[in-house]
PDB file of N, CA and C in Angstrom:
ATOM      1  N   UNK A   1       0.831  -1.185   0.000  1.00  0.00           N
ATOM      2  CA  UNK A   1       0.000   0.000   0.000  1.00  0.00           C
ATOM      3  C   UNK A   1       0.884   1.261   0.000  1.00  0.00           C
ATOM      4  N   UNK A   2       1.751   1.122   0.717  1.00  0.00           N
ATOM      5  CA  UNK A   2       2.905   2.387   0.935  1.00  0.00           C
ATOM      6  C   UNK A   2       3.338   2.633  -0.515  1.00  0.00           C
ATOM      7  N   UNK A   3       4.200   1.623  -1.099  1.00  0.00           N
ATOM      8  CA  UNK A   3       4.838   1.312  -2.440  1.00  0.00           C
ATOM      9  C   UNK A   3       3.796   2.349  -3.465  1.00  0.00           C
ATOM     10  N   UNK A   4       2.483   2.032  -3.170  1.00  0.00           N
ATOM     11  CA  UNK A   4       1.768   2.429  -4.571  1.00  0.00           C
ATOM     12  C   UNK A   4       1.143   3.800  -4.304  1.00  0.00           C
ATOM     13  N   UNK A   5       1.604   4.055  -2.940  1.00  0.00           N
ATOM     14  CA  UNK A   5       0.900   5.645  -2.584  1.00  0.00           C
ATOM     15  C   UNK A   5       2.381   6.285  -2.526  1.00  0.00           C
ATOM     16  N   UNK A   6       3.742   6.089  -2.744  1.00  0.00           N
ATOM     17  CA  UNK A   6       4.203   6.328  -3.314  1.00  0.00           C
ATOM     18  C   UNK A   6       4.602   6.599  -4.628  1.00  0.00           C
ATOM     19  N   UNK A   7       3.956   5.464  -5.557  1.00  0.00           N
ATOM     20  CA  UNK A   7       4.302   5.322  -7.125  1.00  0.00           C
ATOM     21  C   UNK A   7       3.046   6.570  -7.618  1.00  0.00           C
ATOM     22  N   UNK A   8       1.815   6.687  -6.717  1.00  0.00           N
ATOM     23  CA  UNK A   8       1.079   7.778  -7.430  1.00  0.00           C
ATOM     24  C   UNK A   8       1.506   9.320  -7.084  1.00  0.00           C
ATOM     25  N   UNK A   9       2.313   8.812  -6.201  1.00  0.00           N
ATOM     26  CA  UNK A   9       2.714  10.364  -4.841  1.00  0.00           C
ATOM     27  C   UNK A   9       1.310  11.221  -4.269  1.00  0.00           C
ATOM     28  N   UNK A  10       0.964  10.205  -3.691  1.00  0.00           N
ATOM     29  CA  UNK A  10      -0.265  10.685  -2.843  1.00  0.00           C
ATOM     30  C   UNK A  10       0.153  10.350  -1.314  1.00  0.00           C
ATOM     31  N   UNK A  11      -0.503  11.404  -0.367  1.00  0.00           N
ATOM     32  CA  UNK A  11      -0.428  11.569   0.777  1.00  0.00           C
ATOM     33  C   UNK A  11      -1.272  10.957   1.551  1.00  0.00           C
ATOM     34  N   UNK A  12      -1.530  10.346   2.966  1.00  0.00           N
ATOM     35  CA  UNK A  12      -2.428   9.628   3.618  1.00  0.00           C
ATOM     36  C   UNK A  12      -3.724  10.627   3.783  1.00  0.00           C
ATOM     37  N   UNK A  13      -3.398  12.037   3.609  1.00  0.00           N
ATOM     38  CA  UNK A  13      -4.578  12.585   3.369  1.00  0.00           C
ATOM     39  C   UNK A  13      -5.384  12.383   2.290  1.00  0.00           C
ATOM     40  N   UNK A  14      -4.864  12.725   1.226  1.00  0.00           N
ATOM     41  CA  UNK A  14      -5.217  12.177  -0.351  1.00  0.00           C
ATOM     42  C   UNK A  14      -6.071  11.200  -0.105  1.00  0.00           C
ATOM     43  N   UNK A  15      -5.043   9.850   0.458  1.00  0.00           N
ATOM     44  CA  UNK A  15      -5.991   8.652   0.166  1.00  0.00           C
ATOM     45  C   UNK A  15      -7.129   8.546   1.432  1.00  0.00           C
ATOM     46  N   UNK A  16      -6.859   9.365   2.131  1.00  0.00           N
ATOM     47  CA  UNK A  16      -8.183   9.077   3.303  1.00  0.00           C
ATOM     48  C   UNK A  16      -9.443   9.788   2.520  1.00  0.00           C
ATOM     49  N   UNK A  17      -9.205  11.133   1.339  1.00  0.00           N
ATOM     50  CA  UNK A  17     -10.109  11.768   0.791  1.00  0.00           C
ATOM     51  C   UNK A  17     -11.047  11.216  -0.171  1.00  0.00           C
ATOM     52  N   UNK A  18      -9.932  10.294  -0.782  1.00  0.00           N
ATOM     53  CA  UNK A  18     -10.241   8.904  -1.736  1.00  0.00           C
ATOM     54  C   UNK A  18     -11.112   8.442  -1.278  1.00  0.00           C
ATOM     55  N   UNK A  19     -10.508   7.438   0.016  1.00  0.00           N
ATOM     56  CA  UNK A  19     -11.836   6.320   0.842  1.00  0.00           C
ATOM     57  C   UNK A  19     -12.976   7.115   1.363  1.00  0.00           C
ATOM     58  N   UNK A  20     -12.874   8.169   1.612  1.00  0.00           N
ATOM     59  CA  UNK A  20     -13.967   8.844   2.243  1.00  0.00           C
ATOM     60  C   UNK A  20     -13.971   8.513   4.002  1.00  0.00           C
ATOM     61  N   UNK A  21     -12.590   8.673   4.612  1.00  0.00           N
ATOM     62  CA  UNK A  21     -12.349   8.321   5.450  1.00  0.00           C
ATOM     63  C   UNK A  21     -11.231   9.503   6.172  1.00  0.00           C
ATOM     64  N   UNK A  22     -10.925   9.518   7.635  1.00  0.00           N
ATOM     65  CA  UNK A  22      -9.687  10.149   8.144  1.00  0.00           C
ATOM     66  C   UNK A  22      -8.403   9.481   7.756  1.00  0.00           C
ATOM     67  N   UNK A  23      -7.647  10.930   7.991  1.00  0.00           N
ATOM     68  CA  UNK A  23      -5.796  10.464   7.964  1.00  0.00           C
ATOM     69  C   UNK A  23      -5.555   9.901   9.019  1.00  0.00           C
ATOM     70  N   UNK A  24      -6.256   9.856   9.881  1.00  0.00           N
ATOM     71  CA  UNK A  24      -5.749   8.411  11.406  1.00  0.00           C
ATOM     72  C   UNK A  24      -6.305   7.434  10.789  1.00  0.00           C
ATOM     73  N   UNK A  25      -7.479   7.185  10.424  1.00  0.00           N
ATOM     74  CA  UNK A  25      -7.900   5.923  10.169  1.00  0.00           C
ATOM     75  C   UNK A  25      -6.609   5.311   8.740  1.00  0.00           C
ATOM     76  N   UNK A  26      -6.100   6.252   7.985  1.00  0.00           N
ATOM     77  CA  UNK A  26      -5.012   5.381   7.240  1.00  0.00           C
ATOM     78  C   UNK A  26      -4.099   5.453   8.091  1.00  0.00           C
ATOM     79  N   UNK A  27      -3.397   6.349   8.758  1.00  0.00           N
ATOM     80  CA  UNK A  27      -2.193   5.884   9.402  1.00  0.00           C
ATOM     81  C   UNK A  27      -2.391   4.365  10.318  1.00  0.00           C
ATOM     82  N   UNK A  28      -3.545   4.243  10.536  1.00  0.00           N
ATOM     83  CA  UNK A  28      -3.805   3.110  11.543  1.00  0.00           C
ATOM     84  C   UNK A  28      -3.587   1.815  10.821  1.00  0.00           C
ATOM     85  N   UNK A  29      -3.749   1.803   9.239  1.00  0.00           N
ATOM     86  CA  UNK A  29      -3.727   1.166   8.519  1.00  0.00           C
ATOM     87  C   UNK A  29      -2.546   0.187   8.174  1.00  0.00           C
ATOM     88  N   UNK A  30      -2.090   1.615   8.145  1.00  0.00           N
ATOM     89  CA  UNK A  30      -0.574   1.657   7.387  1.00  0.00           C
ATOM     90  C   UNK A  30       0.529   1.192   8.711  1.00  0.00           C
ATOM     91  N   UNK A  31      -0.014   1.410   9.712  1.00  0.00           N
ATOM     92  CA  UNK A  31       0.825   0.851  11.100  1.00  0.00           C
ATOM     93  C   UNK A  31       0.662  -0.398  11.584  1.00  0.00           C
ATOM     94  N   UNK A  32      -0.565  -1.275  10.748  1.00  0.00           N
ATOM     95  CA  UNK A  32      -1.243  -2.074  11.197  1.00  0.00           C
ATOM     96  C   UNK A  32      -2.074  -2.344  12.688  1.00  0.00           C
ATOM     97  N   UNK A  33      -2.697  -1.594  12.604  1.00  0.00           N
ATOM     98  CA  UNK A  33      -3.311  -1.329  13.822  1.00  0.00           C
ATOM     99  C   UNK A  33      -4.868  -1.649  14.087  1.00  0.00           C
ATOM    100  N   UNK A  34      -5.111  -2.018  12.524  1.00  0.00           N
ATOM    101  CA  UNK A  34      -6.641  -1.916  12.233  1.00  0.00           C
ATOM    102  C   UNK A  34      -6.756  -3.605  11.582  1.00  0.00           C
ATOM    103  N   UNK A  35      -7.626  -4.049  11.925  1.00  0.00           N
ATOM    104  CA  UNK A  35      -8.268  -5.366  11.519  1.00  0.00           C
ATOM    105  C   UNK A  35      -9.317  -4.757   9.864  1.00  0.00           C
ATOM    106  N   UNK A  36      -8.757  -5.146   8.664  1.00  0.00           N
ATOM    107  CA  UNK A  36      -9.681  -4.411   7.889  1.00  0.00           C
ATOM    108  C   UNK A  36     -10.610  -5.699   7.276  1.00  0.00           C
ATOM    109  N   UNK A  37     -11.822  -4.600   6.851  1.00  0.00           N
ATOM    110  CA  UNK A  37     -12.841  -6.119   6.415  1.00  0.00           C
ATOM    111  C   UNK A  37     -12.589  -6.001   4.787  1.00  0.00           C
ATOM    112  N   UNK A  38     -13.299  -6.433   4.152  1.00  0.00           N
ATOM    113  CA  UNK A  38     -13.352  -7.091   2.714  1.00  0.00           C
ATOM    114  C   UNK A  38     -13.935  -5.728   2.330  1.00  0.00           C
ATOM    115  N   UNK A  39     -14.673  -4.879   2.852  1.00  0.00           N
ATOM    116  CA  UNK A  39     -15.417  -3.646   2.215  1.00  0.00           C
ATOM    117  C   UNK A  39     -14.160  -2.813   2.498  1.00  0.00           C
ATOM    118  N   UNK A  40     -13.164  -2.970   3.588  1.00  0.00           N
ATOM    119  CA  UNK A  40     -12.398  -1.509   3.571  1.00  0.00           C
ATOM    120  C   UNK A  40     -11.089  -1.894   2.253  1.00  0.00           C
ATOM    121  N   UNK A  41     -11.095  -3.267   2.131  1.00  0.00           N
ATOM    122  CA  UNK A  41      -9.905  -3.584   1.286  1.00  0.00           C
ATOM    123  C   UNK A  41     -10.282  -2.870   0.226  1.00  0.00           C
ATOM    124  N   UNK A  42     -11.917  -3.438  -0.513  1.00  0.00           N
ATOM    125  CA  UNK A  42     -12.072  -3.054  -1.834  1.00  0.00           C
ATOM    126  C   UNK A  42     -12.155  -1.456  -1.649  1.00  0.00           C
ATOM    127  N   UNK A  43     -12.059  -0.224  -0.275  1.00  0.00           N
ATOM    128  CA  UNK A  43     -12.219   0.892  -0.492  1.00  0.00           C
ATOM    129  C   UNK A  43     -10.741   1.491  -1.131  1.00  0.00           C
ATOM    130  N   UNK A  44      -9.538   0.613  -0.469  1.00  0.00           N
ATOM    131  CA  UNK A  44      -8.318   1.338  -0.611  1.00  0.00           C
ATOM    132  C   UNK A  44      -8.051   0.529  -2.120  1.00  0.00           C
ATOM    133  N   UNK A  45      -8.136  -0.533  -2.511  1.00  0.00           N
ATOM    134  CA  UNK A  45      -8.166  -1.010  -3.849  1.00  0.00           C
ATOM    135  C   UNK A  45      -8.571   0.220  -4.689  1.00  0.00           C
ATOM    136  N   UNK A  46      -9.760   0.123  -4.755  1.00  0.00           N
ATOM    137  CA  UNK A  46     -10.258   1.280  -5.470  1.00  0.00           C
ATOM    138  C   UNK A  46      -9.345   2.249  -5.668  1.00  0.00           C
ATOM    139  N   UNK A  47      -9.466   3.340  -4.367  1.00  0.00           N
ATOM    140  CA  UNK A  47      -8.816   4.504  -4.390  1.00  0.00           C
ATOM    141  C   UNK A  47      -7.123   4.889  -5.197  1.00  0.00           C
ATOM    142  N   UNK A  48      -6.482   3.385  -4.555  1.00  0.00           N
ATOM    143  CA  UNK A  48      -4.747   2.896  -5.328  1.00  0.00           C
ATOM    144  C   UNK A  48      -4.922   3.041  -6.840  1.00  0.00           C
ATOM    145  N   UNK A  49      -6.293   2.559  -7.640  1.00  0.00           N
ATOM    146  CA  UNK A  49      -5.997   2.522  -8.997  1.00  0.00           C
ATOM    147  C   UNK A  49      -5.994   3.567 -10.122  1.00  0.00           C
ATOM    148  N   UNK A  50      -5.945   4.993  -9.499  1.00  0.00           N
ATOM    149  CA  UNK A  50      -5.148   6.282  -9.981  1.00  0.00           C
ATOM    150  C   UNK A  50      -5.857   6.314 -11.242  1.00  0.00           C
TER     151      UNK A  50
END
C-alpha cells in the first residue's frame, strides 16, 4: 500500500479523501493497527488505482 501511494505520490490525506475516510484511520492502517474487512480492502483497492 505504501509502495503504490508512493508510485502515485499521494499523501495519507489524499488517500483518506479517496476512501472517504480520516488520515488516522489510514495511518492506523498503514501501522497495522486496524483489523480491515473485505469492504475496507475493496475501499483502498479502489482509491490505489489512480
Amino acid at each position: 500500500m505504501l509502495d503504490k501511494m508512493e508510485q502515485m505520490k499521494i499523501t495519507q490525506k489524499q488517500l483518506a479523501e479517496r476512501m472517504n475516510c480520516s488520515q488516522q484511520y489510514i495511518s492506523k492502517i498503514l501501522k497495522g493497527k486496524e483489523n480491515l474487512s473485505l469492504e475496507t480492502l475493496t475501499k483502498i483497492e479502489n482509491a490505489l488505482e489512480g
